[in-house]
N, C-alpha and C. Protein backbone atom coordinates (compact mmCIF):
# COMPACT_ATOMS: atom_id res chain seq x y z
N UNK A 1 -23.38 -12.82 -1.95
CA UNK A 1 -22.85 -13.49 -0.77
C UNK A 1 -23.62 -13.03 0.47
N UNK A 2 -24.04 -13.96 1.51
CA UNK A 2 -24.89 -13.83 2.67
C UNK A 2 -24.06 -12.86 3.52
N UNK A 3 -24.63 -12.23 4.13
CA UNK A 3 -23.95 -11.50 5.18
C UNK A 3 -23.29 -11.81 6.31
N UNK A 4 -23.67 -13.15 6.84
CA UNK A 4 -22.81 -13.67 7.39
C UNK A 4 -21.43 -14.40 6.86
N UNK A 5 -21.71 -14.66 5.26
CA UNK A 5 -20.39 -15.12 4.63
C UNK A 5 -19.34 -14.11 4.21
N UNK A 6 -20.12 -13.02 4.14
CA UNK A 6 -19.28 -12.00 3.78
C UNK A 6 -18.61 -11.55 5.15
N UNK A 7 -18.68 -11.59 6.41
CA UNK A 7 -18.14 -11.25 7.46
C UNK A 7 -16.77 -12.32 7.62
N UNK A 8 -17.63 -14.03 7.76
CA UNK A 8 -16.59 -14.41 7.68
C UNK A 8 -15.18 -14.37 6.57
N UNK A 9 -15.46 -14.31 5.44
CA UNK A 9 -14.33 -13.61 4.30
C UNK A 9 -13.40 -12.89 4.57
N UNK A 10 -13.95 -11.60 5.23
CA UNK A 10 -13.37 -10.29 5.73
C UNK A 10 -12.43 -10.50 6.56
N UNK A 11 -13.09 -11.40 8.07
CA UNK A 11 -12.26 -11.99 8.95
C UNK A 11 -11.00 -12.56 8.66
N UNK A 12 -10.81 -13.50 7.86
CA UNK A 12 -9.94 -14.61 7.20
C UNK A 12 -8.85 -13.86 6.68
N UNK A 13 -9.55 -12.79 5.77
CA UNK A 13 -8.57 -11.90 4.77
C UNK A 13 -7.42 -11.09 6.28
N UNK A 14 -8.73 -10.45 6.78
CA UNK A 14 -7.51 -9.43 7.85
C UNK A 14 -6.42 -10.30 8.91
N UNK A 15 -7.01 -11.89 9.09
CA UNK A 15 -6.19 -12.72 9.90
C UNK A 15 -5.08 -12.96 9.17
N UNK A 16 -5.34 -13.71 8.03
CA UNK A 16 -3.96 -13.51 7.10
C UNK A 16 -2.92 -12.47 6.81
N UNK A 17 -3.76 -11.60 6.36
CA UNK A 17 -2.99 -10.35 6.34
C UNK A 17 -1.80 -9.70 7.35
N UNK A 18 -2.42 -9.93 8.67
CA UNK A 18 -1.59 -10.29 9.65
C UNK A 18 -0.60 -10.79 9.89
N UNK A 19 -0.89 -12.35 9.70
CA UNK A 19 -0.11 -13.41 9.85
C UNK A 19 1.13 -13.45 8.84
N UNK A 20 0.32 -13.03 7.53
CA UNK A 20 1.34 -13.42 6.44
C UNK A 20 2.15 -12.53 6.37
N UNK A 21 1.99 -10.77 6.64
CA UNK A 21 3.10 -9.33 7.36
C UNK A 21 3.75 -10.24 7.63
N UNK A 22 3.96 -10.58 8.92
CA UNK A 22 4.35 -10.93 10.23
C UNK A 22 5.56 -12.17 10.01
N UNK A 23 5.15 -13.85 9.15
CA UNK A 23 5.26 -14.60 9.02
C UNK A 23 5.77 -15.02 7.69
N UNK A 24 5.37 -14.56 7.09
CA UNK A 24 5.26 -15.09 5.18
C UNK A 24 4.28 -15.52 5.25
N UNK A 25 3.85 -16.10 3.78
CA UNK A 25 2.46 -16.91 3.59
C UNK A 25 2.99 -18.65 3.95
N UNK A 26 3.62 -18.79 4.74
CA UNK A 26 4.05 -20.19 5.62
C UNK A 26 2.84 -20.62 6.74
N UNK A 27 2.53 -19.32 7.16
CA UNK A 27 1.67 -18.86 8.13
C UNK A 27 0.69 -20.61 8.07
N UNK A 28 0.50 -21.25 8.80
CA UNK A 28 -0.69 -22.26 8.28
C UNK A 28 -2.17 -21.75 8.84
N UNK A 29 -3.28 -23.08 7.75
CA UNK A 29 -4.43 -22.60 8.03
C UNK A 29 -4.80 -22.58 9.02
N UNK A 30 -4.61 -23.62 10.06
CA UNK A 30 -5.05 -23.43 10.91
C UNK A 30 -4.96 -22.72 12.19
N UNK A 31 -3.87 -21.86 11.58
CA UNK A 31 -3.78 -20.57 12.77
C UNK A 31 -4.42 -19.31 12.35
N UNK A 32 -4.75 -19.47 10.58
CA UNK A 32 -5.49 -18.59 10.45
C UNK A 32 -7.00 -18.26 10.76
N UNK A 33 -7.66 -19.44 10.65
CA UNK A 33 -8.76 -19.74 10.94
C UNK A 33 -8.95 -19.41 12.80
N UNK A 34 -7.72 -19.78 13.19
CA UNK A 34 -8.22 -19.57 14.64
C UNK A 34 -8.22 -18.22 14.86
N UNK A 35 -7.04 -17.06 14.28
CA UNK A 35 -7.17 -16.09 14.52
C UNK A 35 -8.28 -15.46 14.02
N UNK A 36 -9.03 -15.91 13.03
CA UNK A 36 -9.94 -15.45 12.45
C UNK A 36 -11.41 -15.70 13.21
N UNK A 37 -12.05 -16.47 13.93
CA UNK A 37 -12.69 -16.78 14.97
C UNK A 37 -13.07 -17.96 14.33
N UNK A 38 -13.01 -18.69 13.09
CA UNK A 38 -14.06 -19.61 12.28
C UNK A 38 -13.39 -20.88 12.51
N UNK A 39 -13.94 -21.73 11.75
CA UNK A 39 -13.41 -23.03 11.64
C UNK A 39 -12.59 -23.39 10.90
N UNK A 40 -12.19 -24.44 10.69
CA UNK A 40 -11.05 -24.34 9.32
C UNK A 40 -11.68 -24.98 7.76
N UNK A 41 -13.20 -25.27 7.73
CA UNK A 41 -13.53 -26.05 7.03
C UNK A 41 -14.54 -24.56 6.27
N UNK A 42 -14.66 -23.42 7.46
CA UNK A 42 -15.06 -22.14 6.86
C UNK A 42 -14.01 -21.29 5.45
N UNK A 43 -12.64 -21.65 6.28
CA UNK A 43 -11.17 -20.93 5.55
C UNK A 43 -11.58 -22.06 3.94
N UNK A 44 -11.53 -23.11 4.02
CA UNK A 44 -11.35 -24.00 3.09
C UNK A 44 -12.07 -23.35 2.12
N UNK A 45 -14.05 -23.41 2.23
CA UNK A 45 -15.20 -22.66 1.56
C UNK A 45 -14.94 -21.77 0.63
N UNK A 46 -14.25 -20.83 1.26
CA UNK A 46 -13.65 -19.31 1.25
C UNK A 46 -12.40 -19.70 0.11
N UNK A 47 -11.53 -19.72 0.43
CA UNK A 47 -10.21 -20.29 -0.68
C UNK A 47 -9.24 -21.48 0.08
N UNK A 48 -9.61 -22.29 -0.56
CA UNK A 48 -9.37 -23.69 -1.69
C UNK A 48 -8.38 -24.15 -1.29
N UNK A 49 -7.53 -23.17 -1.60
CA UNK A 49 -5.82 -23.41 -2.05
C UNK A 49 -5.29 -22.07 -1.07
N UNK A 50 -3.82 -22.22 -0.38
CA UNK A 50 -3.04 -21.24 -0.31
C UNK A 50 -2.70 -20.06 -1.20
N UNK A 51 -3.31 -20.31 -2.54
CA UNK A 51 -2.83 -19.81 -3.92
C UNK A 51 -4.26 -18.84 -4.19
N UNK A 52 -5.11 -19.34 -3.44
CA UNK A 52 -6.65 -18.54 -3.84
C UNK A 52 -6.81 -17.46 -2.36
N UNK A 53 -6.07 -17.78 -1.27
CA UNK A 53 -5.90 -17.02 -0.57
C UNK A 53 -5.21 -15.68 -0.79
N UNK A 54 -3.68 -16.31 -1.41
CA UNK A 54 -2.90 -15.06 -1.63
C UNK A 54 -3.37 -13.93 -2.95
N UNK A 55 -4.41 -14.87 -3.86
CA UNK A 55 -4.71 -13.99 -4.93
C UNK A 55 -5.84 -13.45 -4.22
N UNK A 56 -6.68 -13.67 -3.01
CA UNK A 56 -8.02 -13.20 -2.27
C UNK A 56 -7.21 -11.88 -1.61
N UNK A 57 -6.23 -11.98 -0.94
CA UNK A 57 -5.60 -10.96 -0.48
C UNK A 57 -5.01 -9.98 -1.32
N UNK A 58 -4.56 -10.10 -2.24
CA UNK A 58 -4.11 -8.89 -3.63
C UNK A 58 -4.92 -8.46 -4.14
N UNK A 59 -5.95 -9.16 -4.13
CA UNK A 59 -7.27 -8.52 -4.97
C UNK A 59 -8.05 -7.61 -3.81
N UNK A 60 -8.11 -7.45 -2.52
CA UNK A 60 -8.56 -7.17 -1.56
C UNK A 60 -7.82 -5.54 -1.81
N UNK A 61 -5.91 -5.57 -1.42
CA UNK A 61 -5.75 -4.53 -1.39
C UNK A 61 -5.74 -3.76 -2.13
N UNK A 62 -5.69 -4.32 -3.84
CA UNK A 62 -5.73 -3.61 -4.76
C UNK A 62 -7.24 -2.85 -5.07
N UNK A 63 -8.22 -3.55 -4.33
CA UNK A 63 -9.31 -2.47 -4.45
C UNK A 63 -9.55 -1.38 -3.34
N UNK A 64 -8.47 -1.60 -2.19
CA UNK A 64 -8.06 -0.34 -1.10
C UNK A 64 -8.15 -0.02 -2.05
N UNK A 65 -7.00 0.24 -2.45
CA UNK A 65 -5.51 1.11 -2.88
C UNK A 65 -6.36 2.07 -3.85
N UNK A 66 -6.83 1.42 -4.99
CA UNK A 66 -8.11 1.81 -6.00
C UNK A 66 -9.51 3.34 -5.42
N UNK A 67 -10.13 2.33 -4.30
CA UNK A 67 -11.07 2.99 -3.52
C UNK A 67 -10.06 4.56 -2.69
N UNK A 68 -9.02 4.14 -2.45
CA UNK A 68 -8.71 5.45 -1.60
C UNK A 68 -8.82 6.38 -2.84
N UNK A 69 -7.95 6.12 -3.89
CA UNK A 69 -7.27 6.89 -5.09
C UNK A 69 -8.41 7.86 -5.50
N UNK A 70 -10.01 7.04 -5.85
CA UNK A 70 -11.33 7.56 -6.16
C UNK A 70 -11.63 8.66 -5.05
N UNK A 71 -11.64 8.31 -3.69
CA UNK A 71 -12.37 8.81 -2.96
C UNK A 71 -11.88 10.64 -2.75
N UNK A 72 -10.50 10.40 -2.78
CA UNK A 72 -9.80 11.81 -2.77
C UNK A 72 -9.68 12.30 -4.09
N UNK A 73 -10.05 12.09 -5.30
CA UNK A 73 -9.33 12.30 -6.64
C UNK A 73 -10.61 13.84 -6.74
N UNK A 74 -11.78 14.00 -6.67
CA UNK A 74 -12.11 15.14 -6.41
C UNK A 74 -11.62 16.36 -5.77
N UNK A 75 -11.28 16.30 -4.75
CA UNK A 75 -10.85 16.79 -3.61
C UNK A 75 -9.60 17.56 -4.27
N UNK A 76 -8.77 16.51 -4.59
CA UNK A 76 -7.42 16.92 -4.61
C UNK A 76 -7.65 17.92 -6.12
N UNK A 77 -8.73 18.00 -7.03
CA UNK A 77 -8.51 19.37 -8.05
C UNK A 77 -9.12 20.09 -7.33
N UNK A 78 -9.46 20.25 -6.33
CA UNK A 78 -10.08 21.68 -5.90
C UNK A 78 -9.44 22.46 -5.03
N UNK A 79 -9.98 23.42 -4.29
CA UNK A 79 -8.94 24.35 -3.41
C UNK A 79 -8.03 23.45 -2.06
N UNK A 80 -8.88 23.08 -1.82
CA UNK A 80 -8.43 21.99 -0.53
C UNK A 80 -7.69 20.81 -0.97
N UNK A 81 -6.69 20.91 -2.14
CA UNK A 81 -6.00 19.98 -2.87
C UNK A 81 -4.63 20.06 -1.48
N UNK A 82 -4.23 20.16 -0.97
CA UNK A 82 -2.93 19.83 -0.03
C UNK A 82 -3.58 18.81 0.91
N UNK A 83 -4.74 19.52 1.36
CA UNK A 83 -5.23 18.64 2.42
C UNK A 83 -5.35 17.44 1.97
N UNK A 84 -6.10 17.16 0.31
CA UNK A 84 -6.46 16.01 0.45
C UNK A 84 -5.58 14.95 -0.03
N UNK A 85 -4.28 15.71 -0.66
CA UNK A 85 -3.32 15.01 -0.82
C UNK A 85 -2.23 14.00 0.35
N UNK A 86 -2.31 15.36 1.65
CA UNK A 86 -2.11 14.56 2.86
C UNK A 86 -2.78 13.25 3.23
N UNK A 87 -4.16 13.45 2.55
CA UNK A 87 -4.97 12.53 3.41
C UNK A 87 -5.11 11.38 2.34
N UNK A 88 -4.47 11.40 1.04
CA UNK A 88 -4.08 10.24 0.38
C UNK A 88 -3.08 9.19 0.55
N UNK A 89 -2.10 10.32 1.41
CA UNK A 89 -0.68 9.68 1.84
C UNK A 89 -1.14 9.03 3.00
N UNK A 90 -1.95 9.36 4.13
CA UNK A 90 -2.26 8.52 5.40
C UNK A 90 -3.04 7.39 4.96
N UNK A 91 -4.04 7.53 4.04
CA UNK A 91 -4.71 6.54 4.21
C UNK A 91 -4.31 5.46 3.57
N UNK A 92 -3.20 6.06 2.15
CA UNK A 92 -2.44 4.86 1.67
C UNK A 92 -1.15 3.77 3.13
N UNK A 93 -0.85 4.56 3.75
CA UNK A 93 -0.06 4.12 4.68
C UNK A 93 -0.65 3.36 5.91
N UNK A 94 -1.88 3.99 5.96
CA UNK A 94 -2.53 3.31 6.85
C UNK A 94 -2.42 1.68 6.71
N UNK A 95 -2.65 1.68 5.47
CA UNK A 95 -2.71 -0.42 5.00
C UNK A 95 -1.46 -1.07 5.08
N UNK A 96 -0.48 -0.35 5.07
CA UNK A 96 0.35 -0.70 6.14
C UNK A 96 0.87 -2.16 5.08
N UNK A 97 1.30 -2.21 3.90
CA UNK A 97 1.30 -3.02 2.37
C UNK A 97 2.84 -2.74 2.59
N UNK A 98 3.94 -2.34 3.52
CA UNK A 98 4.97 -2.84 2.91
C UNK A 98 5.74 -4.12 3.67
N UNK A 99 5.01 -4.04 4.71
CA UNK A 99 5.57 -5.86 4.87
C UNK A 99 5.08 -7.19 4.02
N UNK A 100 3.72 -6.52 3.91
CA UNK A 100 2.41 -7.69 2.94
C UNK A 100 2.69 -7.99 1.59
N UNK A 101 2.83 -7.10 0.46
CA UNK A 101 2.74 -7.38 -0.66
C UNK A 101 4.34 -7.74 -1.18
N UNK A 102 5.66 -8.06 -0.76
CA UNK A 102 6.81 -8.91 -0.97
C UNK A 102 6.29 -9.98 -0.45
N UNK A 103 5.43 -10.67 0.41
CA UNK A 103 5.14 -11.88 0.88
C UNK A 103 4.42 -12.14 0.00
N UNK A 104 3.43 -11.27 -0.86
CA UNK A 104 2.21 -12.67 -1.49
C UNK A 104 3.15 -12.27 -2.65
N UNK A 105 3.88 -11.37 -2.96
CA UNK A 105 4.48 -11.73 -4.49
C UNK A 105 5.36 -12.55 -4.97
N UNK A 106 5.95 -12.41 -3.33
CA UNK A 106 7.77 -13.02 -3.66
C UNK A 106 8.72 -13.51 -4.60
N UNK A 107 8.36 -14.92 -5.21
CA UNK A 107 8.75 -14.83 -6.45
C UNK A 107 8.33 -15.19 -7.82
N UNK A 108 6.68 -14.63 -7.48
CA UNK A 108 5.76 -14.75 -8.70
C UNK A 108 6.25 -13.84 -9.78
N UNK A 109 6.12 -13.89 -10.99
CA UNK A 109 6.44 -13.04 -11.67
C UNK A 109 4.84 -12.65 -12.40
N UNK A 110 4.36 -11.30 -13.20
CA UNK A 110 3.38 -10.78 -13.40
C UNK A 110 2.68 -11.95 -14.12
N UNK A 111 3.55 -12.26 -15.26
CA UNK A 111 2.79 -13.25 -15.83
C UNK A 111 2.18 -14.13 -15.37
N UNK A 112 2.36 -14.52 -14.11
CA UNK A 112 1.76 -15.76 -13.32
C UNK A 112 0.44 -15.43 -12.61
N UNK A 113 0.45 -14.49 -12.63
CA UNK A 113 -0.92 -13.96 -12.12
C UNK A 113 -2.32 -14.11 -13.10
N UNK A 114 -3.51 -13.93 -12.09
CA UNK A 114 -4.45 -14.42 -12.73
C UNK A 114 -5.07 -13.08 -13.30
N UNK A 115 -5.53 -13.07 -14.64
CA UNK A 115 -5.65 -11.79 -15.85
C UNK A 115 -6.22 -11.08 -15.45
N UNK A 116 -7.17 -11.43 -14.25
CA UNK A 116 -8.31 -10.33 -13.35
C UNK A 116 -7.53 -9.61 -12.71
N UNK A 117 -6.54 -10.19 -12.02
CA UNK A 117 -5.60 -9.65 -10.55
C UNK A 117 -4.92 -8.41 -11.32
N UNK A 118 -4.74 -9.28 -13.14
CA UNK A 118 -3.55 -8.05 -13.26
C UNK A 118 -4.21 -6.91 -13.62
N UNK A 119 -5.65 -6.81 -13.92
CA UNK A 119 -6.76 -5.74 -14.54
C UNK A 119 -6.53 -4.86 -13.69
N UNK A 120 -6.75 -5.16 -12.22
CA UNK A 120 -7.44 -4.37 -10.83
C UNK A 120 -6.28 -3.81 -10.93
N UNK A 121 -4.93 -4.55 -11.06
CA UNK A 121 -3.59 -3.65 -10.85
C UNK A 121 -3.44 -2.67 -11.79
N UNK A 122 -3.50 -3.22 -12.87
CA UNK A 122 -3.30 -1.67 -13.95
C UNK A 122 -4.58 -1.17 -13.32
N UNK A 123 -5.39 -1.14 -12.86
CA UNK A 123 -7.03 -0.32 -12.77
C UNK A 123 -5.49 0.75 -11.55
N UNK A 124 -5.44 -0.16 -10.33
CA UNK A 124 -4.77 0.64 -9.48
C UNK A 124 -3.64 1.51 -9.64
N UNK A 125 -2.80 1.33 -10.59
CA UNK A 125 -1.70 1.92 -10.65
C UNK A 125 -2.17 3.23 -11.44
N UNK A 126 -3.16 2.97 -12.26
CA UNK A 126 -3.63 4.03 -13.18
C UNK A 126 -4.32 4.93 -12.21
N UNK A 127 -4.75 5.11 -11.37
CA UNK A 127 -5.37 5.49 -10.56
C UNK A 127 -4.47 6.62 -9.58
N UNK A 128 -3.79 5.82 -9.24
CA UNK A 128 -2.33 6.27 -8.65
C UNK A 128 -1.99 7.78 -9.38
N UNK A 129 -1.37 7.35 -11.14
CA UNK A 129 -1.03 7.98 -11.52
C UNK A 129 -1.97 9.60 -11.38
N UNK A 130 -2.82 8.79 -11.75
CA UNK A 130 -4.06 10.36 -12.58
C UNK A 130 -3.78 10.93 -10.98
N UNK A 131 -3.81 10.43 -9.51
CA UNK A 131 -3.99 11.56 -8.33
C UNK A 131 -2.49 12.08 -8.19
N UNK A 132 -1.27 11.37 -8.73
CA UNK A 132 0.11 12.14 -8.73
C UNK A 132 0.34 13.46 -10.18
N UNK A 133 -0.47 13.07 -10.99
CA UNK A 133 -0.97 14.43 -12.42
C UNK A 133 -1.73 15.27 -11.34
N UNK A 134 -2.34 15.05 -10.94
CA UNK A 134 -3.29 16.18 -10.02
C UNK A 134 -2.29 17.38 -9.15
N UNK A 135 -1.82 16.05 -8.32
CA UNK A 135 -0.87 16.83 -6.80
C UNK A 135 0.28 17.44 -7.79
N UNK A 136 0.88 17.25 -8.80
CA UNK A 136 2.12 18.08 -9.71
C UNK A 136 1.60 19.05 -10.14
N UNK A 137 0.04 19.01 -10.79
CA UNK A 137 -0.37 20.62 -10.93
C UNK A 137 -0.69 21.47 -9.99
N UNK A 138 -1.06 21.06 -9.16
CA UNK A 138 -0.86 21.53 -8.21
C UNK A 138 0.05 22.17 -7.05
N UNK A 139 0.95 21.72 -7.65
CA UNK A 139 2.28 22.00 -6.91
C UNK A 139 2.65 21.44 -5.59
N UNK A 140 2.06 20.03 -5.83
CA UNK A 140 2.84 19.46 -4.29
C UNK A 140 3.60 18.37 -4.58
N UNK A 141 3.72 18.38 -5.96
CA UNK A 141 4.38 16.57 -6.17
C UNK A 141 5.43 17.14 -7.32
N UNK A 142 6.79 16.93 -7.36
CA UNK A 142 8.24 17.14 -8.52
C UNK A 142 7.50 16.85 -9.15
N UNK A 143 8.00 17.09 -10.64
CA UNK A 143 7.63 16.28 -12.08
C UNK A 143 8.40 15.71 -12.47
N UNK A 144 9.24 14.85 -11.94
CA UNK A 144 9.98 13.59 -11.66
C UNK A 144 9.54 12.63 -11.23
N UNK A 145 8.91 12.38 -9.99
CA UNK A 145 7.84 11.67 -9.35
C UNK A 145 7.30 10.53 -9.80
N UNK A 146 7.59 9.45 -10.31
CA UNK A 146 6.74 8.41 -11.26
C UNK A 146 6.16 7.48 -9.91
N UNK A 147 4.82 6.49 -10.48
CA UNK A 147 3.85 5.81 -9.87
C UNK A 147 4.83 4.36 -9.10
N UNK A 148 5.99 4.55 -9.80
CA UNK A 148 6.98 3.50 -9.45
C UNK A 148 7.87 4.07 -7.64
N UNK A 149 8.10 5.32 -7.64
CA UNK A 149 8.98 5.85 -6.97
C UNK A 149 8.02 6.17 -5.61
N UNK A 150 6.80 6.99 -6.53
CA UNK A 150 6.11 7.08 -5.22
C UNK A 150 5.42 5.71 -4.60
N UNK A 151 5.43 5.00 -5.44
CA UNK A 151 4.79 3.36 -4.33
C UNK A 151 5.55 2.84 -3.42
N UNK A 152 7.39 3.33 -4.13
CA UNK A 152 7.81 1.93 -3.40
C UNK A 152 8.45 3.27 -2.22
N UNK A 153 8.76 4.42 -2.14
CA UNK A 153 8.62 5.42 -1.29
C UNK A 153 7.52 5.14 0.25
N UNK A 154 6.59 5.21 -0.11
CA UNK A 154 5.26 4.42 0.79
C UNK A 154 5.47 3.07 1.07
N UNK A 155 6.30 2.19 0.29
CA UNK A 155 6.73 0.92 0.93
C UNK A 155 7.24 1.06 2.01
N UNK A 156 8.79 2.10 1.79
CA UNK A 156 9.72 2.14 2.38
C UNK A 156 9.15 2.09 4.12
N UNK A 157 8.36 3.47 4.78
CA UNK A 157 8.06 3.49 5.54
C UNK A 157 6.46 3.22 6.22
N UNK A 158 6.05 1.89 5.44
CA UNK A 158 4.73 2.14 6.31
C UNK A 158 4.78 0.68 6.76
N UNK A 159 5.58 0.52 7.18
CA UNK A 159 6.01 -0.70 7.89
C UNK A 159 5.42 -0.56 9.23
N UNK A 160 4.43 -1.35 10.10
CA UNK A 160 3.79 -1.28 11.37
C UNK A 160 5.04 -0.94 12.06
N UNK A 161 5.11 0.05 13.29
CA UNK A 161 6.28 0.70 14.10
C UNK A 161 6.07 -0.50 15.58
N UNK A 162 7.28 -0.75 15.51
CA UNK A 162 7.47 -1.55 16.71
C UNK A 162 6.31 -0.82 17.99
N UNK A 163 6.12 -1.53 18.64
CA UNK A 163 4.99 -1.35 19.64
C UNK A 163 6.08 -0.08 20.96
N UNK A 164 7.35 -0.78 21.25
CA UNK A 164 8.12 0.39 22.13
C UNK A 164 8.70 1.56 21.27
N UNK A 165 8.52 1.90 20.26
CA UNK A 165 9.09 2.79 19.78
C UNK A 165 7.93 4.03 19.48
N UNK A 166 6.86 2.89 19.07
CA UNK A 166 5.26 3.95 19.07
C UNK A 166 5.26 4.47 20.10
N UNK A 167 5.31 4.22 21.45
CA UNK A 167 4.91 4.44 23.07
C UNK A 167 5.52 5.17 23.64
N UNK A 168 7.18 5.13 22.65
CA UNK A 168 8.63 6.36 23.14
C UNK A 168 8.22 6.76 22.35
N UNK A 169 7.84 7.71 20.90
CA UNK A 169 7.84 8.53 20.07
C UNK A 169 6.28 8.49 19.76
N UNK A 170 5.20 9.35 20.46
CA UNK A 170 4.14 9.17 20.42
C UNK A 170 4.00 10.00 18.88
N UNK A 171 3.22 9.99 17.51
CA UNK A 171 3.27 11.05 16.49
C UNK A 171 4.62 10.50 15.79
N UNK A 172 4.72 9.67 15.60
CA UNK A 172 6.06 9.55 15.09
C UNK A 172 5.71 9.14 13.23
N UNK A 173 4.31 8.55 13.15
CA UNK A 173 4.26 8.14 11.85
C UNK A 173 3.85 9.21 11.32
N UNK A 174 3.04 10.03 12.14
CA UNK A 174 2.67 11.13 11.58
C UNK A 174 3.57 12.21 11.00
N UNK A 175 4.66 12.28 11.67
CA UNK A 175 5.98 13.03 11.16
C UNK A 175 6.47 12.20 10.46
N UNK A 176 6.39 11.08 9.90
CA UNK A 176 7.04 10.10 8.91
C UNK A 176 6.90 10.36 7.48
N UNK A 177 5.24 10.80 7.66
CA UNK A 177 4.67 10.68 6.63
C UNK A 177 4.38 12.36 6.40
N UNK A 178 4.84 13.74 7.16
CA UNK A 178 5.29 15.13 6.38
C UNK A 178 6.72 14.88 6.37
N UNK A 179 7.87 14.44 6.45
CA UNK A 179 8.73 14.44 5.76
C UNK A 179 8.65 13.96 4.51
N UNK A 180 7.92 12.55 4.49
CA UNK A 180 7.75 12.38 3.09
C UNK A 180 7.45 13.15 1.81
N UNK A 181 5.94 13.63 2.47
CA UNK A 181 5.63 14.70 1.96
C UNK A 181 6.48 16.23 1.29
N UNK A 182 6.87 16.34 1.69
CA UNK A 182 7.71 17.24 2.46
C UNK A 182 8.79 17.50 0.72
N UNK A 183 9.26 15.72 1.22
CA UNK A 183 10.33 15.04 0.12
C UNK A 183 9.87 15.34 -1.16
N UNK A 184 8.50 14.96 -1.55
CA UNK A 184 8.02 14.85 -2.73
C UNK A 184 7.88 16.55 -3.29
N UNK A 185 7.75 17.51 -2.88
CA UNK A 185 7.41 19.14 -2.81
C UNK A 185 8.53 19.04 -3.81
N UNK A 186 8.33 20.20 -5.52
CA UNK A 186 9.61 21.08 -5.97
C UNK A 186 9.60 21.66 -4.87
N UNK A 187 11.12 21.76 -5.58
CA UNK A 187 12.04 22.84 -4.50
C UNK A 187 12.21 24.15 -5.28
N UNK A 188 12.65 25.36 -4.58
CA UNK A 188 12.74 26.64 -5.51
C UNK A 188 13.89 27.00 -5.95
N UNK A 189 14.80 26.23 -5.78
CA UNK A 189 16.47 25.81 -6.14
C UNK A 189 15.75 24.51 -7.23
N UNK A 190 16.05 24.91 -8.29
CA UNK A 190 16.01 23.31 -8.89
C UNK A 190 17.14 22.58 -8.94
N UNK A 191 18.30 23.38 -8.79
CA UNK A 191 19.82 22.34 -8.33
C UNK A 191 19.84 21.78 -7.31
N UNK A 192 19.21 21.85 -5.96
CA UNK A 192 18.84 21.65 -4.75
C UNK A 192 18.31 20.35 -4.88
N UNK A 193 17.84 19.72 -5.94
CA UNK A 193 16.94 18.70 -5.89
C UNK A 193 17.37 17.58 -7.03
N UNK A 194 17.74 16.48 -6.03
CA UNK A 194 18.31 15.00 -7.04
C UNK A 194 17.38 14.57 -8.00
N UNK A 195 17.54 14.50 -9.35
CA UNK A 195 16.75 13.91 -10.34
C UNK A 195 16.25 12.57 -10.12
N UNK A 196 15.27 11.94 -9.62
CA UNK A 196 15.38 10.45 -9.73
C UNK A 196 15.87 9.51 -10.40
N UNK A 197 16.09 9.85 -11.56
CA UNK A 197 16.46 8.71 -12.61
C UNK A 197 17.63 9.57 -12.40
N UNK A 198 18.23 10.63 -12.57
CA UNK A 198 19.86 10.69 -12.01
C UNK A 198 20.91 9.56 -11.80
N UNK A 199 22.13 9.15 -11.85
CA UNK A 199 23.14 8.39 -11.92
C UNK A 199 23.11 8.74 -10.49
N UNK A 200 22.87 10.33 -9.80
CA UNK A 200 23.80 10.57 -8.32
C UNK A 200 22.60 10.04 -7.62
N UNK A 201 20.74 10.09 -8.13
CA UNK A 201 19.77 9.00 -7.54
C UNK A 201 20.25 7.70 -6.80
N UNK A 202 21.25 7.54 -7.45
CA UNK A 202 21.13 5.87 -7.30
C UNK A 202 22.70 5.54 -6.80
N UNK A 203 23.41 6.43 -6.59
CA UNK A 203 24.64 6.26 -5.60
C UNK A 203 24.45 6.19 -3.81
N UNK A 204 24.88 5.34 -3.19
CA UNK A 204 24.98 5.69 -1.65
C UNK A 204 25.50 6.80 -1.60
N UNK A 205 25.36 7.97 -0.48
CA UNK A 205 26.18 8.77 -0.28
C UNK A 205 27.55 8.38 0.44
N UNK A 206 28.18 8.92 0.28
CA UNK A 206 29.64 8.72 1.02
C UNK A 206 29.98 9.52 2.18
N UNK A 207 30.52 8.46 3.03
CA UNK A 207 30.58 8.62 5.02
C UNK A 207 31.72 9.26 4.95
C-alpha cells in the first residue's frame, strides 16, 4: 500500500474509532470521512461496506493489543518486571477499547466473524495470557486472575474521562490505573482476598 494510502486508512480508522466510542457504528460515512480530512469516495476505496469498516477497526485494535503484549513481554521476565507491568496496564488503557469494542461487537456473535479476525483474537488473547503467567510469577498478579477478568477489569475503567473532571482531578487516570494495579497484587492474608469465581465474587455488597 502507497504511503499516501496508508495515511489515508489510518485517518478513517482513528475518525471512526472516535465517532463510533462516542456514537455507535450509526455514526454515518459521511461524517467520517469529513472528520477524517478525505473524501467519501476515499472511505468507500478503503471499506466497502459498514461491515468492512467495523472488521478494519477490530483487526486494527487487536494488533494494538497484540503489539503492546510483545513489546513488554521481555521486560516483564526480567528485574524491571513491575515497571513493565505498569507500563502494560497504561498502554493497554491508553486505547481507551471500553467504549469501542461493545459498539463493533454488539450483537455479533464469534461465529459471525471473519476466520482471520478470529486468528488475531486468539493470537491476542494468547498473548495476554503468557504476560499475566509472567506478572503471577512474579508476584504482581493473584493466581486467580484469568485473561477474561483482567480484560474486562481494563474495560471497566478506561473509558475517556469527561473533559471537566480531567481538569478538576488532574492524575486521576493515573491513580485509576495503581488502584487497579494495586487490586490485582496477592495479598499476605489470603482470607483478605475474594476468590473470583467465588459465589461472594459475584454478590453486590449490601448497604
Amino acid at each position: 500500500m502507497r504511503a499516501d494510502a496508508r495515511a489515508n486508512r489510518e485517518a478513517l480508522l482513528a475518525a471512526a474509532r472516535q465517532l463510533y466510542a462516542a456514537r455507535g457504528t450509526s455514526a454515518p460515512f459521511s461524517q467520517i470521512a469529513a472528520e477524517a480530512g478525505v473524501g467519501i469516495g476515499t472511505l468507500y476505496r478503503h471499506f466497502p461496506t459498514p461491515d468492512d469498516l467495523i472488521v478494519g477497526l477490530l483487526t486494527d485494535v487487536l494488533e494494538q493489543v497484540t503489539a503492546i503484549c510483545r513489546r513488554h513481554r521481555e521486560r516483564l521476565s526480567g528485574a524491571d518486571a513491575a515497571a513493565a507491568w505498569r507500563d502494560v496496564v497504561d498502554d493497554l488503557v491508553a486505547l481507551e477499547l471500553g467504549p469501542l469494542v461493545p459498539q463493533l461487537v454488539a450483537d455479533r456473535a464469534l461465529a459471525d466473524l471473519p476466520s482471520d479476525l478470529l486468528d488475531l483474537r486468539a493470537e491476542g488473547l494468547g498473548e495476554i495470557e503468557r504476560l499475566l503467567d509472567l506478572a503471577k510469577r512474579a508476584g504482581l498478579v493473584r493466581p486467580d486472575v484469568t485473561t477474561l477478568f483482567f480484560q474486562a477489569g481494563l474495560a471497566a475503567f478506561s473509558r475517556p474521562l469527561p473533559a471537566l473532571l480531567g481538569d478538576a482531578a488532574p492524575g486521576l487516570r493515573a491513580w485509576l490505573v495503581e488502584v487497579y494495579l494495586a487490586g490485582l497484587r496477592p495479598t499476605a492474608d489470603d482470607g483478605a482476598a475474594v476468590s473470583l469465581s467465588s459465589p461472594a465474587a459475584r454478590r453486590s455488597p449490601r448497604r
